[in-house]
N, C-alpha and C. Protein backbone atom coordinates (compact mmCIF):
# COMPACT_ATOMS: atom_id res chain seq x y z
N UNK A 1 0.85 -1.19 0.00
CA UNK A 1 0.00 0.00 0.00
C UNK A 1 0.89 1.24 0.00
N UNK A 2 0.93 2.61 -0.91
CA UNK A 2 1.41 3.74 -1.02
C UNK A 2 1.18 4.65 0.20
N UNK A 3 1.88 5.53 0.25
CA UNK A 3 1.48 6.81 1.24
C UNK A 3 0.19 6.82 0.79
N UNK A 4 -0.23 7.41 -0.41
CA UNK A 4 -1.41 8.45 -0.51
C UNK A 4 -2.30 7.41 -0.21
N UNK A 5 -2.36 5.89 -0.31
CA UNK A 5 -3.62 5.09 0.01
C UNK A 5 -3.64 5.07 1.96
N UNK A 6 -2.69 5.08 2.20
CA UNK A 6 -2.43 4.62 3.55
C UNK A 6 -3.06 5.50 4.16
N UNK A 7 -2.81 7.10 3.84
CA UNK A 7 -3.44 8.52 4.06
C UNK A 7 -4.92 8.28 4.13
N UNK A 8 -5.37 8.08 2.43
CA UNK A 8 -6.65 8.18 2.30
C UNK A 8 -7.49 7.18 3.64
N UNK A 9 -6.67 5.94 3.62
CA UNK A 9 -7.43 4.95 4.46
C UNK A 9 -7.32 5.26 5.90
N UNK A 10 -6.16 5.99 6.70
CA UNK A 10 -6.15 6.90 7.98
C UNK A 10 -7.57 7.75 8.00
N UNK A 11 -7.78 8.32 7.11
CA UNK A 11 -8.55 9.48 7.07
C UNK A 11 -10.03 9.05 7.02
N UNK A 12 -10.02 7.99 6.16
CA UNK A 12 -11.86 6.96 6.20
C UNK A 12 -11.72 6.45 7.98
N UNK A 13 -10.78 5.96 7.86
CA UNK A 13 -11.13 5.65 9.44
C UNK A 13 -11.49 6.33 10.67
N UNK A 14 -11.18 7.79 10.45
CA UNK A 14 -11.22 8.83 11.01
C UNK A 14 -12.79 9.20 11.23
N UNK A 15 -12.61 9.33 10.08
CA UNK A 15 -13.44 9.70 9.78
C UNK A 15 -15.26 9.06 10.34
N UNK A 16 -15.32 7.51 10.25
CA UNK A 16 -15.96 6.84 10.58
C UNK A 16 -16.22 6.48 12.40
N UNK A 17 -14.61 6.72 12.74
CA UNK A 17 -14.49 6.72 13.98
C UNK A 17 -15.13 7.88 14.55
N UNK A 18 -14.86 9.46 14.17
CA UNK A 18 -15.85 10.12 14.49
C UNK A 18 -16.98 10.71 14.73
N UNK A 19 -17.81 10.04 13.42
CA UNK A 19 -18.78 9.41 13.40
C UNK A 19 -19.97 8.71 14.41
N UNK A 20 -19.03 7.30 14.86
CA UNK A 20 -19.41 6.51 15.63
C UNK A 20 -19.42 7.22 17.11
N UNK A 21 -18.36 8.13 17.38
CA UNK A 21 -18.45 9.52 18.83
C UNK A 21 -19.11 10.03 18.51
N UNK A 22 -19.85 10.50 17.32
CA UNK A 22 -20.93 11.52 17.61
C UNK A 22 -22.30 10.87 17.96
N UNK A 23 -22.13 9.75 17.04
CA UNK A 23 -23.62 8.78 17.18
C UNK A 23 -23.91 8.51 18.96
N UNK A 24 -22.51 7.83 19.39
CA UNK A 24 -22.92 7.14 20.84
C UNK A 24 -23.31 8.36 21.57
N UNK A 25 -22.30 9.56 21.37
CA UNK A 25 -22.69 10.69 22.38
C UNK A 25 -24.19 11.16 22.11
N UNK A 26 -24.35 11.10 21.24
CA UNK A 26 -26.03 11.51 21.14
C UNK A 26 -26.80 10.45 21.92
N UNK A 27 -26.64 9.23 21.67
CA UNK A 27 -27.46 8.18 22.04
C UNK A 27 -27.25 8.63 24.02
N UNK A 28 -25.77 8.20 24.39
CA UNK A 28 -25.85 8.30 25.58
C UNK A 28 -26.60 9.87 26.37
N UNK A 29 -26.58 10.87 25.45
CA UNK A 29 -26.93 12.07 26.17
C UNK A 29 -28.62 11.76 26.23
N UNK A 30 -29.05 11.43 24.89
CA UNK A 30 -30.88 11.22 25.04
C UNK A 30 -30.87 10.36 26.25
N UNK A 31 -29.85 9.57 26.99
CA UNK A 31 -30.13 8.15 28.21
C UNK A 31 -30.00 9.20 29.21
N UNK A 32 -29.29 9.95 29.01
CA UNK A 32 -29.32 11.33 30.36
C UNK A 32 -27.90 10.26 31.04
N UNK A 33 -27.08 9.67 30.69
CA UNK A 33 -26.06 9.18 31.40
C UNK A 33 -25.04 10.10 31.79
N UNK A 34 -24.82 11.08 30.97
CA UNK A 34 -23.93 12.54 31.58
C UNK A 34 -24.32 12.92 32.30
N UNK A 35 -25.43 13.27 32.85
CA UNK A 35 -26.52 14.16 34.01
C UNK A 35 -26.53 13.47 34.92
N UNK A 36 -27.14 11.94 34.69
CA UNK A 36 -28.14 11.85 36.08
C UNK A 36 -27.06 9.94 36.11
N UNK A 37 -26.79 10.32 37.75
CA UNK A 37 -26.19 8.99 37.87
C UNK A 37 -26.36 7.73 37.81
N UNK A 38 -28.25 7.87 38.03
CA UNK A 38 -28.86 7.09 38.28
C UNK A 38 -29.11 5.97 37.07
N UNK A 39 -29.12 7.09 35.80
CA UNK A 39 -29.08 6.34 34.03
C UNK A 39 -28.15 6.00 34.01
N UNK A 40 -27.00 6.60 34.14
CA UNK A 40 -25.65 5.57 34.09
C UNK A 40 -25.60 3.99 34.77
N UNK A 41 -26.15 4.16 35.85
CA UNK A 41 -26.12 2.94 36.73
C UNK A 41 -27.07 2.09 36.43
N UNK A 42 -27.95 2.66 35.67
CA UNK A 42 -28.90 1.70 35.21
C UNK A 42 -28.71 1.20 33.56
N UNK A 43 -27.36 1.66 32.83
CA UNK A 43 -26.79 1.68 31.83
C UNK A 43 -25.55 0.47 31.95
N UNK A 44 -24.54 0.85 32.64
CA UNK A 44 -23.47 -0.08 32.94
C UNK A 44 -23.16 -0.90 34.12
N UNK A 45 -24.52 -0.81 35.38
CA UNK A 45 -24.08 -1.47 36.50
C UNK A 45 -24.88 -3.19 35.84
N UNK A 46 -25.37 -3.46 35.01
CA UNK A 46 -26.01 -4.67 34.77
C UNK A 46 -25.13 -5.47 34.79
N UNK A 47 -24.17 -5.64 33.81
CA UNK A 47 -23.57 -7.16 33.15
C UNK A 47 -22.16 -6.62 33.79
N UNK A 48 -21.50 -7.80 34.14
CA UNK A 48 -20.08 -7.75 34.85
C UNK A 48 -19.30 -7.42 33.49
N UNK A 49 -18.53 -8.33 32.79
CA UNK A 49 -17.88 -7.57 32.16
C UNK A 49 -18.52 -6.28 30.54
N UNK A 50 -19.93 -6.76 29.87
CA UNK A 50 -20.22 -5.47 29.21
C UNK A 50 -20.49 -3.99 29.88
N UNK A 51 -20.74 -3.89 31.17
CA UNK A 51 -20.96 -2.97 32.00
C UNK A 51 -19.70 -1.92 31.96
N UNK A 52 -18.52 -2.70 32.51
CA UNK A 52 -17.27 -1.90 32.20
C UNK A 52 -16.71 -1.22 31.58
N UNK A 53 -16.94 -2.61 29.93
CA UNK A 53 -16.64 -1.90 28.87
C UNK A 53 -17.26 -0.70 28.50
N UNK A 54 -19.39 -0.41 28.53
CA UNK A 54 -19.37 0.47 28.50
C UNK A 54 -19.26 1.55 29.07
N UNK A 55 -18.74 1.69 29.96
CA UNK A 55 -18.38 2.86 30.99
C UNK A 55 -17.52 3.30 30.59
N UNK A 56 -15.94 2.27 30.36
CA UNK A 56 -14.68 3.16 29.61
C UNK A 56 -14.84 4.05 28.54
N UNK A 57 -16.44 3.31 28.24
CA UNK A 57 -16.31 4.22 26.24
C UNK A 57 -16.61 5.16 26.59
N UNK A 58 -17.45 5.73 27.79
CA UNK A 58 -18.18 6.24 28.42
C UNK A 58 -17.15 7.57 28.53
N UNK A 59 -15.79 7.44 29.41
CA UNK A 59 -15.27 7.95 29.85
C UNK A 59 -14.14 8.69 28.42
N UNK A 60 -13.93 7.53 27.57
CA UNK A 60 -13.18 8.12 26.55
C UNK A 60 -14.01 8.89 26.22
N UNK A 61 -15.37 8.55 25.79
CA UNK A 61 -16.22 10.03 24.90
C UNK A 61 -15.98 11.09 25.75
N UNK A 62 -16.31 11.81 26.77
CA UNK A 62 -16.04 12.90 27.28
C UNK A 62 -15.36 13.12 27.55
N UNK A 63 -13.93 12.80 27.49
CA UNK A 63 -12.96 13.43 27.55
C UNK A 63 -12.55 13.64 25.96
N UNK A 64 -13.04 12.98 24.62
CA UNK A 64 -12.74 13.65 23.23
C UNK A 64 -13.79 14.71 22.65
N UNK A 65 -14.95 14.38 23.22
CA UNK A 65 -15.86 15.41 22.82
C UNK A 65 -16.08 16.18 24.47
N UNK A 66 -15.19 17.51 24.64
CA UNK A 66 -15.04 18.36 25.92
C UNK A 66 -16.15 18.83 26.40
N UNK A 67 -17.16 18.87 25.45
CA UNK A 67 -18.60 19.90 25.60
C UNK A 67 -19.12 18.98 26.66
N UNK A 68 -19.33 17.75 27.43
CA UNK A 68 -20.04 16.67 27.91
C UNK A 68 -19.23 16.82 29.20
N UNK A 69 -19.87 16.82 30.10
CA UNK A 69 -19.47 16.74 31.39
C UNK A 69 -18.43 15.77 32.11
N UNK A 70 -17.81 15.46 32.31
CA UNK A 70 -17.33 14.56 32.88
C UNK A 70 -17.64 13.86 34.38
N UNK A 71 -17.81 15.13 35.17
CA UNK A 71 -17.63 14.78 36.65
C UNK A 71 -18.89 14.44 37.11
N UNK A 72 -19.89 13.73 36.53
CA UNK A 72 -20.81 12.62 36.79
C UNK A 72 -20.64 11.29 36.85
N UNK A 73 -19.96 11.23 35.72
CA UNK A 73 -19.29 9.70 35.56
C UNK A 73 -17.99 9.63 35.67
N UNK A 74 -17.18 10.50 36.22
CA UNK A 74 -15.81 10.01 37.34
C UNK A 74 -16.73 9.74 38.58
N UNK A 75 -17.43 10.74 38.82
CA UNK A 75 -17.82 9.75 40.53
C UNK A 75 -18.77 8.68 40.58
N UNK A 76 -19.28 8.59 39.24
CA UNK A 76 -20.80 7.61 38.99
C UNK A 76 -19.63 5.83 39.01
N UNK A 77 -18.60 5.98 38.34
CA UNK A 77 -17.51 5.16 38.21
C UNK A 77 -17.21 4.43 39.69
N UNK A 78 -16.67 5.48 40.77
CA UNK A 78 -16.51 4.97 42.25
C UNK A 78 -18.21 4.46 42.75
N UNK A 79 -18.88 5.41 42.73
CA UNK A 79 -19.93 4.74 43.20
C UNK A 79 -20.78 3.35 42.82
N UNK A 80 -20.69 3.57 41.33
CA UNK A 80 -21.61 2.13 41.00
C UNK A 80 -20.29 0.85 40.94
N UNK A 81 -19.12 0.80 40.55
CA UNK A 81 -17.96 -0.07 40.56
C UNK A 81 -17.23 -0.48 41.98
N UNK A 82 -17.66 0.26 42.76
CA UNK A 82 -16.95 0.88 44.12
C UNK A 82 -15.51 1.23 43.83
N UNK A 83 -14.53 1.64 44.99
CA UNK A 83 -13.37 2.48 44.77
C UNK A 83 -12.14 1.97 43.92
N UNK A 84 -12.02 0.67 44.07
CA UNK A 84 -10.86 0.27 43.44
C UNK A 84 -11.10 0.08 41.76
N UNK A 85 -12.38 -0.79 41.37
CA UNK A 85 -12.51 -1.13 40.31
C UNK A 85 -13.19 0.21 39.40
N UNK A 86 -13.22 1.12 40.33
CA UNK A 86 -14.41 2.39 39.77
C UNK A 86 -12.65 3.29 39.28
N UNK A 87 -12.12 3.19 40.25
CA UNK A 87 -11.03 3.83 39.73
C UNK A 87 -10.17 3.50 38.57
N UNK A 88 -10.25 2.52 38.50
CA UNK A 88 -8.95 1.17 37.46
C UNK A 88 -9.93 1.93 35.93
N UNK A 89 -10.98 1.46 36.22
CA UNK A 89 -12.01 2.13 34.88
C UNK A 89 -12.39 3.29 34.48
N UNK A 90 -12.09 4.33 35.43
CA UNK A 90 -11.86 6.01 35.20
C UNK A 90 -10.50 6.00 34.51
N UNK A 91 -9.66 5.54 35.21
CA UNK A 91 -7.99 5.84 34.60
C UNK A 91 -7.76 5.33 33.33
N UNK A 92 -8.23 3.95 33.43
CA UNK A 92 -8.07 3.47 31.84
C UNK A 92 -8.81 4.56 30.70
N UNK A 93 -10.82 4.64 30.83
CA UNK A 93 -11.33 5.29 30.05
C UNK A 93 -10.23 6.70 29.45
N UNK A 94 -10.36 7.68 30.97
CA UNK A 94 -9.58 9.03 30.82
C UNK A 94 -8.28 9.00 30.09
N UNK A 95 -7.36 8.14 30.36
CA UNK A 95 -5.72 7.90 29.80
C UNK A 95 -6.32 7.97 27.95
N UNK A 96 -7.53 6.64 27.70
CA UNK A 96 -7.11 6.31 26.04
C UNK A 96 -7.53 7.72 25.50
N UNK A 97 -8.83 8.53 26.86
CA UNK A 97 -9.15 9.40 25.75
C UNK A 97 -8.24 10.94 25.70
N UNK A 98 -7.53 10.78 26.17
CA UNK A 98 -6.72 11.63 27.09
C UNK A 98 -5.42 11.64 25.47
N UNK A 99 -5.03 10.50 25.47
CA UNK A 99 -3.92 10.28 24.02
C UNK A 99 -4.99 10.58 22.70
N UNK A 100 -6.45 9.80 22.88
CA UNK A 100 -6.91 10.23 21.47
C UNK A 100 -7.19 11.51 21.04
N UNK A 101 -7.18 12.95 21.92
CA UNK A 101 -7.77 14.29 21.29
C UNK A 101 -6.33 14.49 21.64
N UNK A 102 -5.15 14.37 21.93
CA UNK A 102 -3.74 14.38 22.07
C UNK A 102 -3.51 14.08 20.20
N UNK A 103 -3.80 13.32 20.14
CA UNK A 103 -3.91 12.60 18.42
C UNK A 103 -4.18 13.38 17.69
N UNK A 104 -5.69 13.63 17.99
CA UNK A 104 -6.69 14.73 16.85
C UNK A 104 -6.13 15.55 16.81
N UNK A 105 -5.62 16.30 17.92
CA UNK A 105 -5.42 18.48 18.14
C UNK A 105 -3.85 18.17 17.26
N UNK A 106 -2.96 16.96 17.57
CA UNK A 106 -1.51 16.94 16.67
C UNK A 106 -2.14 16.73 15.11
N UNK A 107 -3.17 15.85 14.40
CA UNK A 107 -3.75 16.34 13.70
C UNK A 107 -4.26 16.82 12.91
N UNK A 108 -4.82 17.36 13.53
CA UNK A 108 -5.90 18.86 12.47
C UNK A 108 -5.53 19.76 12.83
N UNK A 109 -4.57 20.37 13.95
CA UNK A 109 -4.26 21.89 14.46
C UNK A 109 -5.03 22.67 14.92
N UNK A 110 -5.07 24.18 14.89
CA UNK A 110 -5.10 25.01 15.46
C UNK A 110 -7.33 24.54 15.32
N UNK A 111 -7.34 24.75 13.99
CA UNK A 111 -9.13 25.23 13.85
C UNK A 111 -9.97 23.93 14.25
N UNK A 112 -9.06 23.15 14.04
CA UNK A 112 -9.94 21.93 15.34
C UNK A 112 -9.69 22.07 16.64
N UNK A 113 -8.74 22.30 17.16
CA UNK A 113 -8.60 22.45 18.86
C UNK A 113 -9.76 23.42 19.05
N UNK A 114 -9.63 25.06 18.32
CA UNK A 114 -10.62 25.79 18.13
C UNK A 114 -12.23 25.61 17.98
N UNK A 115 -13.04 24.27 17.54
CA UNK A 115 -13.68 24.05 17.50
C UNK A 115 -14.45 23.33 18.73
N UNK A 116 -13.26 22.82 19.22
CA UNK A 116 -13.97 22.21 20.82
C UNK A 116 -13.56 22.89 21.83
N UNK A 117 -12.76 23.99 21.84
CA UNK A 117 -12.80 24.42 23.32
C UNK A 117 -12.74 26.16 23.05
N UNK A 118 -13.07 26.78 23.69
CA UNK A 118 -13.59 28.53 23.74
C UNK A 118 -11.75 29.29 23.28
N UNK A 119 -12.49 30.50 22.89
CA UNK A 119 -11.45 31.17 22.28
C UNK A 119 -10.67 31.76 24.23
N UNK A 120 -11.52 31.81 24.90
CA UNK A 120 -11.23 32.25 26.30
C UNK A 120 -9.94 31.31 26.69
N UNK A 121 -10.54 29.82 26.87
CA UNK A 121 -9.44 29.32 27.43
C UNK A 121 -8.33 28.89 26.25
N UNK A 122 -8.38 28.89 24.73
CA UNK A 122 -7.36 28.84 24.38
C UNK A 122 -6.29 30.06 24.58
N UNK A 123 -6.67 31.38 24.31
CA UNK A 123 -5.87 32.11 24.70
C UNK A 123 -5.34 32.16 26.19
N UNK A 124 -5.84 31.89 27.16
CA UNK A 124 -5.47 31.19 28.97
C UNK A 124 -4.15 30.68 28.63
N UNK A 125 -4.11 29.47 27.74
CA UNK A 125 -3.15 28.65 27.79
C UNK A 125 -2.01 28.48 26.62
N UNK A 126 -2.73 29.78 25.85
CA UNK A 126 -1.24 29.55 24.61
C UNK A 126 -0.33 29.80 24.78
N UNK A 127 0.10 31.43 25.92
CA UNK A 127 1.66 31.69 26.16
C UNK A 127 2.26 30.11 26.83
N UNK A 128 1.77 29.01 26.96
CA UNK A 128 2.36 27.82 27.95
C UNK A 128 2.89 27.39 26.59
N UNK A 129 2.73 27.25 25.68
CA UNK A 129 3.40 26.77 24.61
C UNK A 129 4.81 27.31 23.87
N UNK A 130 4.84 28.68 24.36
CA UNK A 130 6.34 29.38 23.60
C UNK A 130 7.38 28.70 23.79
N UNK A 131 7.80 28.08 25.03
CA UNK A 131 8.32 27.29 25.79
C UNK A 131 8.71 26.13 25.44
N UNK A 132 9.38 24.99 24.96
CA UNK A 132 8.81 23.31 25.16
C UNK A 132 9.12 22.91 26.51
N UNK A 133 10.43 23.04 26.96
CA UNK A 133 10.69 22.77 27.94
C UNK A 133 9.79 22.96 29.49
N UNK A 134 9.47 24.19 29.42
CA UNK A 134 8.28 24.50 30.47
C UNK A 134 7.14 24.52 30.03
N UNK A 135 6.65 24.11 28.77
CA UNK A 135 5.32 23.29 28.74
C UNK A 135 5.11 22.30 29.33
N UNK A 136 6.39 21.31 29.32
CA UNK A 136 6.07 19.97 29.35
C UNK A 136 5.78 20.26 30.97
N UNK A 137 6.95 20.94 31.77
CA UNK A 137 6.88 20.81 33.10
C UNK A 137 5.42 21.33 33.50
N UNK A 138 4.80 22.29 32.75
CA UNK A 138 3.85 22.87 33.65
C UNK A 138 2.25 21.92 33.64
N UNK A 139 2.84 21.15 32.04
CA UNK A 139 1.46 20.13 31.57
C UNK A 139 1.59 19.26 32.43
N UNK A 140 2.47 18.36 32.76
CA UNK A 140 2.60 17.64 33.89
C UNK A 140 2.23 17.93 34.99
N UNK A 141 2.48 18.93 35.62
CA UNK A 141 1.60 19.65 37.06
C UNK A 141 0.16 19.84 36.91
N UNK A 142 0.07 20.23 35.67
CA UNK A 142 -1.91 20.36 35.23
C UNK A 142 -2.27 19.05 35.48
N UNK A 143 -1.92 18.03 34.96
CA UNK A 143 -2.28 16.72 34.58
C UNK A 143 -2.17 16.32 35.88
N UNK A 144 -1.00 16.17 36.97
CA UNK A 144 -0.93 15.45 38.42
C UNK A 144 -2.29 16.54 39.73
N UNK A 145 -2.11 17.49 39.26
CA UNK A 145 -3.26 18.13 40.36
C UNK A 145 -4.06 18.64 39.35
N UNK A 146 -5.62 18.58 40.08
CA UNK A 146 -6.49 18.69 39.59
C UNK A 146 -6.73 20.44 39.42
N UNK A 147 -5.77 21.40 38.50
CA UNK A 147 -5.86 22.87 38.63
C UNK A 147 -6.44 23.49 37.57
N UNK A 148 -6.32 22.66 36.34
CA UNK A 148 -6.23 23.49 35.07
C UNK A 148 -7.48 22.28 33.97
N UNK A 149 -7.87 23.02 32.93
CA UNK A 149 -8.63 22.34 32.18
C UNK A 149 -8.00 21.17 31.47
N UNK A 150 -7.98 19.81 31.96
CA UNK A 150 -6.86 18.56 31.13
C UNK A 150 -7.09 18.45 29.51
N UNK A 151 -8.59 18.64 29.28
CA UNK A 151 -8.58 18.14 28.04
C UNK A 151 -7.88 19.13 27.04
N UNK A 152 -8.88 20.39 27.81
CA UNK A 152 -7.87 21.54 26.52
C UNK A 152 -6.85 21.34 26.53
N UNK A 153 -5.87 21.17 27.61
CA UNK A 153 -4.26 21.55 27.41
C UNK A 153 -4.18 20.19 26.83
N UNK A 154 -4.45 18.69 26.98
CA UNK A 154 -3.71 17.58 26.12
C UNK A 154 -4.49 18.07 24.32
N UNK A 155 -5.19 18.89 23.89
CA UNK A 155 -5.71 18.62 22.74
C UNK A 155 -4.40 20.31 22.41
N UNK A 156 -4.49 21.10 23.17
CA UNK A 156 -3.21 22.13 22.65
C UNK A 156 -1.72 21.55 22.94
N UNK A 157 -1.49 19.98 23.41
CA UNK A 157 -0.24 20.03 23.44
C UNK A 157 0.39 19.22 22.26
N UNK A 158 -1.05 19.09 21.37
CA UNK A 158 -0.74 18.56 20.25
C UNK A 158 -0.46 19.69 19.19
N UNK A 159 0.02 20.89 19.36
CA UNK A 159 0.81 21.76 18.46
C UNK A 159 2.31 22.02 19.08
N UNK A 160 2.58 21.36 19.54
CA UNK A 160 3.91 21.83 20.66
C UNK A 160 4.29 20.21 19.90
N UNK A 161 5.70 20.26 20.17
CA UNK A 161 6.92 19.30 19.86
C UNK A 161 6.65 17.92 20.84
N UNK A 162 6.32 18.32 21.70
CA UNK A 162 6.36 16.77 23.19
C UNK A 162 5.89 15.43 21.97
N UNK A 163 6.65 14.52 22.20
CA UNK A 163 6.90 12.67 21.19
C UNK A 163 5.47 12.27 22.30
N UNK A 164 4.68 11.72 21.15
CA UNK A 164 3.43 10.90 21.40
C UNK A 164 4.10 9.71 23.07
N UNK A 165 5.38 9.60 22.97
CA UNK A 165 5.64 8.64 23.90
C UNK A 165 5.69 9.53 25.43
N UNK A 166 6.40 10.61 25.49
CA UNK A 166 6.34 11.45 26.44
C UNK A 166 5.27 11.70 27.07
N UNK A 167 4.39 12.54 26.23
CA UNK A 167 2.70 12.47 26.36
C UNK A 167 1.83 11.69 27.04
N UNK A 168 2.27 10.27 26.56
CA UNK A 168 1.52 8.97 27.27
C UNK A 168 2.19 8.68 28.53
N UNK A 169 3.13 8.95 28.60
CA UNK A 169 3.95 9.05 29.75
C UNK A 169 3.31 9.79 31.08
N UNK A 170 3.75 10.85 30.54
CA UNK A 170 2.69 12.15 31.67
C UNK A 170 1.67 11.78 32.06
N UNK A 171 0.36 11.71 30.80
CA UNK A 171 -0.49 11.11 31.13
C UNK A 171 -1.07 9.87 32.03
N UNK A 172 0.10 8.92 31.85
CA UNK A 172 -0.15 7.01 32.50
C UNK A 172 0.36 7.42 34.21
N UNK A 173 1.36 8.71 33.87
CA UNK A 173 2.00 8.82 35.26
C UNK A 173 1.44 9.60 36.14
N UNK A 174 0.62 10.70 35.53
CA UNK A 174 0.52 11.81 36.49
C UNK A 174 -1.27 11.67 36.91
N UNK A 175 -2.27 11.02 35.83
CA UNK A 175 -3.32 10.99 36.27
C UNK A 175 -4.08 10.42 37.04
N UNK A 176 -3.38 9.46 37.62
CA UNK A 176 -3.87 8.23 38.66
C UNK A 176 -4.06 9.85 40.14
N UNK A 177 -3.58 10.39 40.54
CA UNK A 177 -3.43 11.27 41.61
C UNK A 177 -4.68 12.03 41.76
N UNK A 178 -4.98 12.78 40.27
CA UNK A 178 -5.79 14.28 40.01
C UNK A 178 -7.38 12.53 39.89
N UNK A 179 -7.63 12.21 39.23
CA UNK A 179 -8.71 11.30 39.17
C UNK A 179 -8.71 10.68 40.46
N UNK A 180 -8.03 10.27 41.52
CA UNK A 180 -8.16 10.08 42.92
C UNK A 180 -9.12 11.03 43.50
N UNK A 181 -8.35 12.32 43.61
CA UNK A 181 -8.65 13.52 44.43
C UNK A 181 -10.12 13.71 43.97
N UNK A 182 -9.98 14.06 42.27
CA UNK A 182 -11.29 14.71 41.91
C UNK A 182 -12.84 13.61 41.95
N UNK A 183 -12.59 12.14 42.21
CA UNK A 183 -13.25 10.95 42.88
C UNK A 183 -13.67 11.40 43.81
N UNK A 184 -12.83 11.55 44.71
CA UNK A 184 -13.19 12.02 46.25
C UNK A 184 -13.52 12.95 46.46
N UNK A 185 -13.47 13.89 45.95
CA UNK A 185 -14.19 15.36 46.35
C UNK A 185 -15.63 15.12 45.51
N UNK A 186 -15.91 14.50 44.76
CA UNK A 186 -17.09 14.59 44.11
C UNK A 186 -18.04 13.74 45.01
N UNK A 187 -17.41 12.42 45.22
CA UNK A 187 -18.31 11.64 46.04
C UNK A 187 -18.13 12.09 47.89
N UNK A 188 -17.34 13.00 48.25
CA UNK A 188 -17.64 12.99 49.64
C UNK A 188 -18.32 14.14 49.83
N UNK A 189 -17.80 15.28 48.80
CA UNK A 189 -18.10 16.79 49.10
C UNK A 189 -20.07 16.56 48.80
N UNK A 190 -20.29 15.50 47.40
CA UNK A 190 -21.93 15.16 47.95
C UNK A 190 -22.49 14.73 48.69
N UNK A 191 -22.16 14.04 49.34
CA UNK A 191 -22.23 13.38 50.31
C UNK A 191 -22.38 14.42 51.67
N UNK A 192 -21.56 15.35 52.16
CA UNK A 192 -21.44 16.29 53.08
C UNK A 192 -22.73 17.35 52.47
N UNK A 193 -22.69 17.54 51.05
CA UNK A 193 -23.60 18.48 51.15
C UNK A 193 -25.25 17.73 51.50
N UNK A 194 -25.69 16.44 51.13
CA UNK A 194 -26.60 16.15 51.23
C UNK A 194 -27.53 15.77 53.02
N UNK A 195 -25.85 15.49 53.50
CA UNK A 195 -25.83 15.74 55.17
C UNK A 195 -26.86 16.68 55.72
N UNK A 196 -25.90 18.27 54.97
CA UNK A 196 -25.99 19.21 55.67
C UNK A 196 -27.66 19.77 55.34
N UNK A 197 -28.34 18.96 53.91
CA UNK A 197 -29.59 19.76 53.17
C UNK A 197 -30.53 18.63 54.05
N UNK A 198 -30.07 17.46 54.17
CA UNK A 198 -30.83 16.51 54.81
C UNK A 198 -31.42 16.53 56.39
């Protein structure tokens, strides 16, 4: 097979693959599984291992399509899986989708990153790019504490130099911490508030 077929056939696949993210995200948003925890759990707590699987897809979609909430189903994850296995399946989902808009934003560039996240926070975070060297350091600190928007900065650190291997690196290394924390503050801080309304 030639470049230009290999291209063309990258690009059908792409193409189809994005596709298939827009289809499920529609499907899962009409289930209200982004919103309400309760559809999720009544979505993936059924079958032992299809349950999982769909949860990870779950977790990759919103972290490639940014517009979709996430922090329903990071804590819907601990709660319906409980802590260990709820976590193992946040980190996995978040990590693949975490490298795949890492993929896209390296890419398509600037007018696709542009298309999923606000002209506000791209400009927030472009002077972090003049830099490579203190990109990488500061993306890594975004990525280990929960401070800064993850998806935008992994879909803008796909115009910056950092090797797809580095990237996955940061990512495999630093997100187990920030998906801990942001677990726990979601499921205790509700928890305290429902205390205090109760």
């Amino acid at each position: 097979m030639n470049v230009t077929a290999s291209r063309k056939l990258i690009n059908f696949i792409s193409i189809i693959g994005l596709g298939v993210s827009i289809a499920l995200t529609v499907y899962f948003i009409n289930l209200g599984v982004f919103k309400d925890i309760n559809a999720l759990r009544g979505l993936v707590g059924q079958s032992v291992i299809l349950g999982p699987i769909i949860f990870i897809l779950i977790q990759i979609l919103q972290v490639v399509i940014p517009i979709i909430p996430g922090g329903i189903s990071t804590a819907a994850g601990v709660l319906i899986f409980g802590p260990y296995a709820g976590f193992v399946y946040n980190y996995v989902g978040i990590c693949i989708g975490s490298v795949i808009i890492f993929l896209l934003g390296r890419r398509y560039g600037k007018p696709f990153i542009l298309s999923l996240i606000s002209d506000k926070t791209y400009n927030k975070y472009i002077g972090w790019l003049d830099n490579q060297s203190r990109f990488e350091k500061l993306f890594a600190l975004a990525i280990f504490l929960p401070v800064a928007p993850d998806d935008a900065l992994c879909l803008m650190a796909g115009l910056t130099n950092i090797s797809v291997k580095k990237f996955s690196l940061i990512i495999f290394l630093a997100k187990p911490l920030s998906i801990f924390l942001y677990s726990m503050a979601l499921i205790y801080g509700g928890q305290y508030l429902t205390s205090l309304l109760g």
